[in-house]
Protein backbone atom coordinates (compact mmCIF):
# COMPACT_ATOMS: atom_id res chain seq x y z
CA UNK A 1 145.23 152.31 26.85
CA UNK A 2 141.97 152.83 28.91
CA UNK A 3 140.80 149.05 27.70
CA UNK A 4 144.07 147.69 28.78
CA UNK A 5 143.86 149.24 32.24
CA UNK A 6 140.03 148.34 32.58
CA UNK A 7 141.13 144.51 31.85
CA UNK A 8 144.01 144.45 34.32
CA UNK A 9 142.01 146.00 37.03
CA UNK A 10 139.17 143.07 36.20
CA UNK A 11 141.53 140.31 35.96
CA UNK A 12 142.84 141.50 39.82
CA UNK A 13 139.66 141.73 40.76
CA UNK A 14 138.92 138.10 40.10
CA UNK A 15 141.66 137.02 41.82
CA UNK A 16 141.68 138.96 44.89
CA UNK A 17 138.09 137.64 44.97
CA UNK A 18 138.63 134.17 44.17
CA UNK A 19 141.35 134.35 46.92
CA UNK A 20 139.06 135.55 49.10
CA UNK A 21 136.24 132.84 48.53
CA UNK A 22 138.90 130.25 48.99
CA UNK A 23 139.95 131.17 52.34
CA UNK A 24 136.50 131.39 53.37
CA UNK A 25 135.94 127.89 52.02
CA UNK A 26 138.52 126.60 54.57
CA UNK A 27 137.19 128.74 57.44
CA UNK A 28 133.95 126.90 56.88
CA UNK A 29 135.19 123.91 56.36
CA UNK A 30 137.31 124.42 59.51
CA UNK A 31 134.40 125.34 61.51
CA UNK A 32 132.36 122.46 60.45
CA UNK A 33 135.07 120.03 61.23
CA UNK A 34 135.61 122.19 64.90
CA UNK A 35 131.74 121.45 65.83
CA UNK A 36 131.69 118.23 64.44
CA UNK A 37 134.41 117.43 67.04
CA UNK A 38 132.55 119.31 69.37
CA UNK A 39 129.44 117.32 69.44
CA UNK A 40 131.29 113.71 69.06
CA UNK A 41 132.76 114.55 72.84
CA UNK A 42 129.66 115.74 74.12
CA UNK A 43 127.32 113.18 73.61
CA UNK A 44 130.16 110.82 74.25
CA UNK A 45 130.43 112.75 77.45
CA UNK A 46 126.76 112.41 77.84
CA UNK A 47 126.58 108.57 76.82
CA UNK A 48 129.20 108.15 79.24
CA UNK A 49 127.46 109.92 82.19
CA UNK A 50 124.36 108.28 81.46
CA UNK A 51 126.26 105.04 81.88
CA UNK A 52 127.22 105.67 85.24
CA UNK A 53 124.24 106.81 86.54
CA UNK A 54 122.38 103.89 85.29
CA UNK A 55 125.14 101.61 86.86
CA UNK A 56 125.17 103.35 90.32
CA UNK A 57 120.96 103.18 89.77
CA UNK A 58 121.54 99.04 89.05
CA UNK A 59 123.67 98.79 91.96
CA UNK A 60 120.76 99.79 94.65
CA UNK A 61 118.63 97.72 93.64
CA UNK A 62 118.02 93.65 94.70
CA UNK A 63 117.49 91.54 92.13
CA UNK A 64 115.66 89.31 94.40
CA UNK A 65 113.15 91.82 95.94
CA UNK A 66 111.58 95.19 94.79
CA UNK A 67 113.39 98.28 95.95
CA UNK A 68 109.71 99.47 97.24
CA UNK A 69 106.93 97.56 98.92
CA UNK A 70 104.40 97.31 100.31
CA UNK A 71 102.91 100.75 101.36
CA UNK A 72 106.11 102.14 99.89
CA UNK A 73 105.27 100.17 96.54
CA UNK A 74 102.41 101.25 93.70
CA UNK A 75 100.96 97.89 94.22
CA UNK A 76 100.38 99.28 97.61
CA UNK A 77 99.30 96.13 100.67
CA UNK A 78 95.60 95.23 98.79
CA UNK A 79 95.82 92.03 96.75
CA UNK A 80 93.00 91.39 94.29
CA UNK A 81 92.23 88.43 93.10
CA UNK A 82 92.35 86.66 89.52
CA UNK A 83 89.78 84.44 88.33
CA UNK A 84 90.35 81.69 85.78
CA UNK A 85 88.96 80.97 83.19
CA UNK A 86 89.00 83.71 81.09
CA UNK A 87 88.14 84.71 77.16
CA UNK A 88 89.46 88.82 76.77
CA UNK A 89 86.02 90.91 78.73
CA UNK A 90 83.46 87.94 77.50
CA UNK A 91 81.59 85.96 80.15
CA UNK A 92 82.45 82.66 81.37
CA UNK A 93 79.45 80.61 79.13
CA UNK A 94 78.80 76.51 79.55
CA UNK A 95 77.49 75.28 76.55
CA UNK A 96 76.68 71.94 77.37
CA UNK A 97 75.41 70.86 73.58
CA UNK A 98 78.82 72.66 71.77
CA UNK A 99 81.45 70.12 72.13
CA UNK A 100 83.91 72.77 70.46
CA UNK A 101 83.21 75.43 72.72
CA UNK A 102 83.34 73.53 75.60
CA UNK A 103 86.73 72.17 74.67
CA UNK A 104 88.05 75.40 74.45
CA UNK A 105 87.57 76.41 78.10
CA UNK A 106 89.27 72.70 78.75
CA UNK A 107 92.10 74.10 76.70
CA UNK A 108 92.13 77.71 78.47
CA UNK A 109 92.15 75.86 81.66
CA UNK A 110 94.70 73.36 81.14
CA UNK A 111 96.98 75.90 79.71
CA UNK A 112 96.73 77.93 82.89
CA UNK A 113 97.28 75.04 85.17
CA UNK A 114 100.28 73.12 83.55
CA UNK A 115 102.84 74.22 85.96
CA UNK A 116 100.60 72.60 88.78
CA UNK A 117 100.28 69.49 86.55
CA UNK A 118 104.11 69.72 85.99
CA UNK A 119 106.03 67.24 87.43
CA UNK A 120 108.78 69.09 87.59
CA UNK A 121 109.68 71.14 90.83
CA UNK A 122 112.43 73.22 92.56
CA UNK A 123 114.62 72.41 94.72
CA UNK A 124 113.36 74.94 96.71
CA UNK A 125 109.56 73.21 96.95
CA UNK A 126 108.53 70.92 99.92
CA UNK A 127 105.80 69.32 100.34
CA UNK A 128 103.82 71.10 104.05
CA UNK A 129 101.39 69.49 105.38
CA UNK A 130 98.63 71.82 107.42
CA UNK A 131 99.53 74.44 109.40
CA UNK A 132 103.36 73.48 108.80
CA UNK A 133 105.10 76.55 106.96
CA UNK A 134 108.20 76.07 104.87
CA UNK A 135 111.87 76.25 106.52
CA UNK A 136 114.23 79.28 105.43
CA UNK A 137 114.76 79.89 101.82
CA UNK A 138 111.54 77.18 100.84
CA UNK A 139 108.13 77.40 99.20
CA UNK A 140 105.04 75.22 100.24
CA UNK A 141 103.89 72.82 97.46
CA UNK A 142 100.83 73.18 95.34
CA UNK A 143 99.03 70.23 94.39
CA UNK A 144 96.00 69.46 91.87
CA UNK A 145 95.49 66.26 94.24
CA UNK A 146 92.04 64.27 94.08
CA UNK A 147 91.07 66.99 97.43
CA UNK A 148 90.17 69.30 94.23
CA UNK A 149 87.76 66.51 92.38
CA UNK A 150 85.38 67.17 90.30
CA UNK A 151 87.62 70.60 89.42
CA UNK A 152 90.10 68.77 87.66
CA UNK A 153 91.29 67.19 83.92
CA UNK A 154 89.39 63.77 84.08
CA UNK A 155 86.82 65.66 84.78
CA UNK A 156 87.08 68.26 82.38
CA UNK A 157 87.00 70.84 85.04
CA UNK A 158 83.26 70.59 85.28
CA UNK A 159 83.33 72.02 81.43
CA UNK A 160 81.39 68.65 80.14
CA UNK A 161 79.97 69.08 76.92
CA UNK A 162 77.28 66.00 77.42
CA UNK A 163 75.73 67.11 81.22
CA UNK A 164 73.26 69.40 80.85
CA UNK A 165 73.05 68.94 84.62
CA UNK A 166 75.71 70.17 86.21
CA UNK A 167 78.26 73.80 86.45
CA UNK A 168 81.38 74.61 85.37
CA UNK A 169 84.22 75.02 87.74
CA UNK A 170 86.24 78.48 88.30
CA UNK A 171 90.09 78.96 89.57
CA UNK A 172 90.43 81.51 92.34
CA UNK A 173 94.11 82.71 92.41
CA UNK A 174 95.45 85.84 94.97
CA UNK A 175 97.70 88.43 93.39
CA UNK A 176 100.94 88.36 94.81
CA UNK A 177 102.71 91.25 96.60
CA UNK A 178 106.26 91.17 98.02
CA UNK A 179 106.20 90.62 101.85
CA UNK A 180 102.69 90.95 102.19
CA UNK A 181 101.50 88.69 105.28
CA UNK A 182 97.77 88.22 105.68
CA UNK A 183 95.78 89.12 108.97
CA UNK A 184 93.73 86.25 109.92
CA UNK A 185 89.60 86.62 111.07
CA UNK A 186 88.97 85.64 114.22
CA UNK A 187 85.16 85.52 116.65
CA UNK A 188 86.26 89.08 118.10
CA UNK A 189 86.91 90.44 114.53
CA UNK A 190 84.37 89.24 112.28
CA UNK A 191 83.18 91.95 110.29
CA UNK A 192 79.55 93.18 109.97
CA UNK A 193 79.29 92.95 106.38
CA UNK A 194 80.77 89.27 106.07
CA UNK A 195 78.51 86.64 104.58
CA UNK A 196 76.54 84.73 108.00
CA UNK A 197 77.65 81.70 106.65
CA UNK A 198 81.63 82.25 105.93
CA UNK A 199 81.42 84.26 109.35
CA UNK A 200 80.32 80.82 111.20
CA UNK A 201 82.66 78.77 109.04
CA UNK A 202 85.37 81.10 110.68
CA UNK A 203 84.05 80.47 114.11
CA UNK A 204 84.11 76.80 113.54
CA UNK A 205 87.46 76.83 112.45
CA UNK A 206 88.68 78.60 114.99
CA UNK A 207 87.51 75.91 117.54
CA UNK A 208 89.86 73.50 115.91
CA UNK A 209 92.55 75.87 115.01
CA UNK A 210 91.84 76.10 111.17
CA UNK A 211 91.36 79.96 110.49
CA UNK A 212 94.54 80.68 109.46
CA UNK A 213 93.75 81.21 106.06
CA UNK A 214 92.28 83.94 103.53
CA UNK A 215 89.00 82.83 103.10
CA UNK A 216 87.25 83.32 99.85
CA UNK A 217 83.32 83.75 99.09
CA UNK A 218 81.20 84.02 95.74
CA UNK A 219 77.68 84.85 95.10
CA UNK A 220 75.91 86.91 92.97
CA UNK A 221 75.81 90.33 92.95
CA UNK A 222 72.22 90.39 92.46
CA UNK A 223 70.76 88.80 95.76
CA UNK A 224 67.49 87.38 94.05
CA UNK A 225 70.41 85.36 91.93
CA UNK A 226 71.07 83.26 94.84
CA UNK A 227 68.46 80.63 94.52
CA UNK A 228 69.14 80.55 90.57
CA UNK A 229 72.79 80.10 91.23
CA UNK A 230 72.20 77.14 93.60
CA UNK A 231 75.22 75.52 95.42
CA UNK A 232 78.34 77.07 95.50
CA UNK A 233 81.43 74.47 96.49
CA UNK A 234 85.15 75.58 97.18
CA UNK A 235 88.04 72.99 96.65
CA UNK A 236 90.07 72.03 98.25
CA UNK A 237 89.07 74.26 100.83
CA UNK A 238 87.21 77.59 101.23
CA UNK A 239 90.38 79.59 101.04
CA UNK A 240 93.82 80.39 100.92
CA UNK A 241 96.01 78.88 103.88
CA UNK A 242 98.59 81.18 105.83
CA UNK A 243 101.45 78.53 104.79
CA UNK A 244 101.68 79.65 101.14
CA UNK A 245 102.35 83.55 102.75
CA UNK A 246 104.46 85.85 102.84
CA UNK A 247 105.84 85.85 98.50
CA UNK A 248 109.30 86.40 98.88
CA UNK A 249 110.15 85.56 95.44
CA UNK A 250 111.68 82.03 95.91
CA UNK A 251 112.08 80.23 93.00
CA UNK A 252 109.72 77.79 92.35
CA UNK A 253 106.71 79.52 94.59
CA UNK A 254 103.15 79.27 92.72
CA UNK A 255 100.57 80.79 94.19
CA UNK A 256 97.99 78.58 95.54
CA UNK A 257 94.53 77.76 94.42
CA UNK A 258 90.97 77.68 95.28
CA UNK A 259 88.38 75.79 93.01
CA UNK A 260 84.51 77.07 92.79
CA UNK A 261 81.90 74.61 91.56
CA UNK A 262 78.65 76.50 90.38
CA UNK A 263 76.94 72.65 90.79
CA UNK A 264 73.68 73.86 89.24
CA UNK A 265 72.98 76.78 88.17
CA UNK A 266 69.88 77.51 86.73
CA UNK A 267 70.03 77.69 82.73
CA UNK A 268 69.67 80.46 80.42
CA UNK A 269 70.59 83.32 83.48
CA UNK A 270 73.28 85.46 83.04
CA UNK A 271 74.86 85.55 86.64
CA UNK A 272 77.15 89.02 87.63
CA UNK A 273 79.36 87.27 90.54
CA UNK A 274 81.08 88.74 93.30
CA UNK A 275 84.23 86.66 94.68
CA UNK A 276 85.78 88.27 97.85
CA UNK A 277 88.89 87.44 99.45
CA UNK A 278 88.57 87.88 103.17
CA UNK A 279 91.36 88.90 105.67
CA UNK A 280 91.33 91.51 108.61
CA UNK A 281 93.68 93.34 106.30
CA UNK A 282 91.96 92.91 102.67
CA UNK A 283 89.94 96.20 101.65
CA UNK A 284 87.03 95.64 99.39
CA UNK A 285 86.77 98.33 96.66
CA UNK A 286 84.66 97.29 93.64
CA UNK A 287 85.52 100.44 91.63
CA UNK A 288 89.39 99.64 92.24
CA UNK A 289 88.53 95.33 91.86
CA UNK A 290 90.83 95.68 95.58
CA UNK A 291 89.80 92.27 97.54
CA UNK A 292 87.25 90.81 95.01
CA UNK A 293 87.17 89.38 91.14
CA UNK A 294 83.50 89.85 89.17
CA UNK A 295 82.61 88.08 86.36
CA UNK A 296 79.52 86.89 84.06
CA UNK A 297 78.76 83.25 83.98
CA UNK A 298 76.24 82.35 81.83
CA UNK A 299 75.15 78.87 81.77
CA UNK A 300 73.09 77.47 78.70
């Protein structure tokens, strides 16, 4: 009697708790299906939100201009400058004896040049001759025309890997900021510092209405370098004319160009230059590389 009443009471027992485990199986299974939900229309929510702020975000901006410039910009109103060419942080070397190496610079340069050896051109290009800026909506043309001899391919860009005579040539290009019109140098706002001989150039110019232009200078940073450097020549001219300012972002613009012959440096001197753009509104700051380009050219 006692073992039959122990074994019912079990066998309830079981039941009332397997019961019990069962609805808590479907509470669980309830709740796990309620936050699934849950979390499905709240980062849809959020996906969706996101969305719309990115649109509305899209929809102030200009796809043809930067929302900030200028001063209001990170690129701020300094341009530096970009010298060409180059090989990672290693100086520019002539090797007149290594055919190879020589070639390679040939190949650097070329590279960096083809769309001003392109024939191909925008619409939007016109040819202007001096002092003539482009109409509304245009760009001035560049051109690697015979004015930039010997900097060019026939001539293997000075890189000649049988004259142990002569220097290599250099590409001088300005970094281009939105809107950004130069200030031209003029006799009454020469600066102090500037080179005597760019600051008479300028003066000359002036007298026959030719200073509208950023002018560029290089030398060494070591003065005692000068006489080892020798002659320094600039084609097709010893800067960058007003015409090709401000970048505005029309298609087809390339920046324009200045070519530096090193005609004979002395061999076997490594050479720190200096190149300086110079405008009444270029900064120099060497730690910053604001307004100026240096580089090693090392001639063997």
């Amino acid at each position: 009697m006692t073992h039959g009443v122990i074994c019912f009471i079990t066998r309830l027992k079981n039941n009332v708790c397997y019961t019990v485990r069962e609805e808590e199986n479907s509470m669980t299974i309830l709740r796990l299906a309620k936050l699934l939900l849950f979390y499905i229309i709240f980062y849809a929510c959020l996906a969706a939100f996101a969305a719309l702020m990115f649109k509305i975000f899209l929809n102030t901006l200009d796809s043809n201009k930067p929302k900030w410039t200028l001063d209001e910009s990170l690129i701020g109103t300094n341009p530096g400058i970009t010298v060409r060419p180059v090989l990672n942080d290693n100086p520019i070397e002539y090797r007149a004896g290594d055919s190879d190496y020589m070639r390679m610079w040939n190949e650097k340069l070329t590279e960096f040049l083809e769309p001003y050896l392109s024939g191909t051109r925008s619409e939007n290009v016109q040819n202007c001759f001096h002092q003539q800026y482009p109409d509304s909506g245009k760009v001035c043309n560049v051109k690697l025309t015979s004015e930039f001899t010997p900097c060019l391919p026939p001539y293997n860009f000075g890189f000649d890997f049988d004259n142990s005579d002569k220097g290599p040539c250099i590409f001088l290009k300005l970094n281009k900021i939105f809107d950004w019109v130069p200030k031209y140098y003029h006799k009454e706002n020469i600066p102090a510092d500037m080179p005597t001989e760019l600051a008479q150039k300028i003066i000359n110019a002036e007298l026959v209405n030719q200073h509208d232009k950023i002018w560029v200078d290089c030398r060494p940073n070591n003065v005692s370098d000068v006489g080892n450097l020798g002659d320094v020549s600039y084609y097709p001219q010893q800067g960058f004319e007003g015409k090709y300012f401000p970048y505005t972002n029309v298609e087809g613009y390339l920046s324009p160009l200045v070519a530096v012959h090193f005609e004979k440096p002395k061999r076997g001197i490594p050479f720190d230059i200096v190149c300086k753009a110079w405008a009444a509104n270029i900064q120099h700051d060497r730690k910053y590389n604001k307004g100026l380009v240096r580089f090693t050219l090392h001639v063997h």
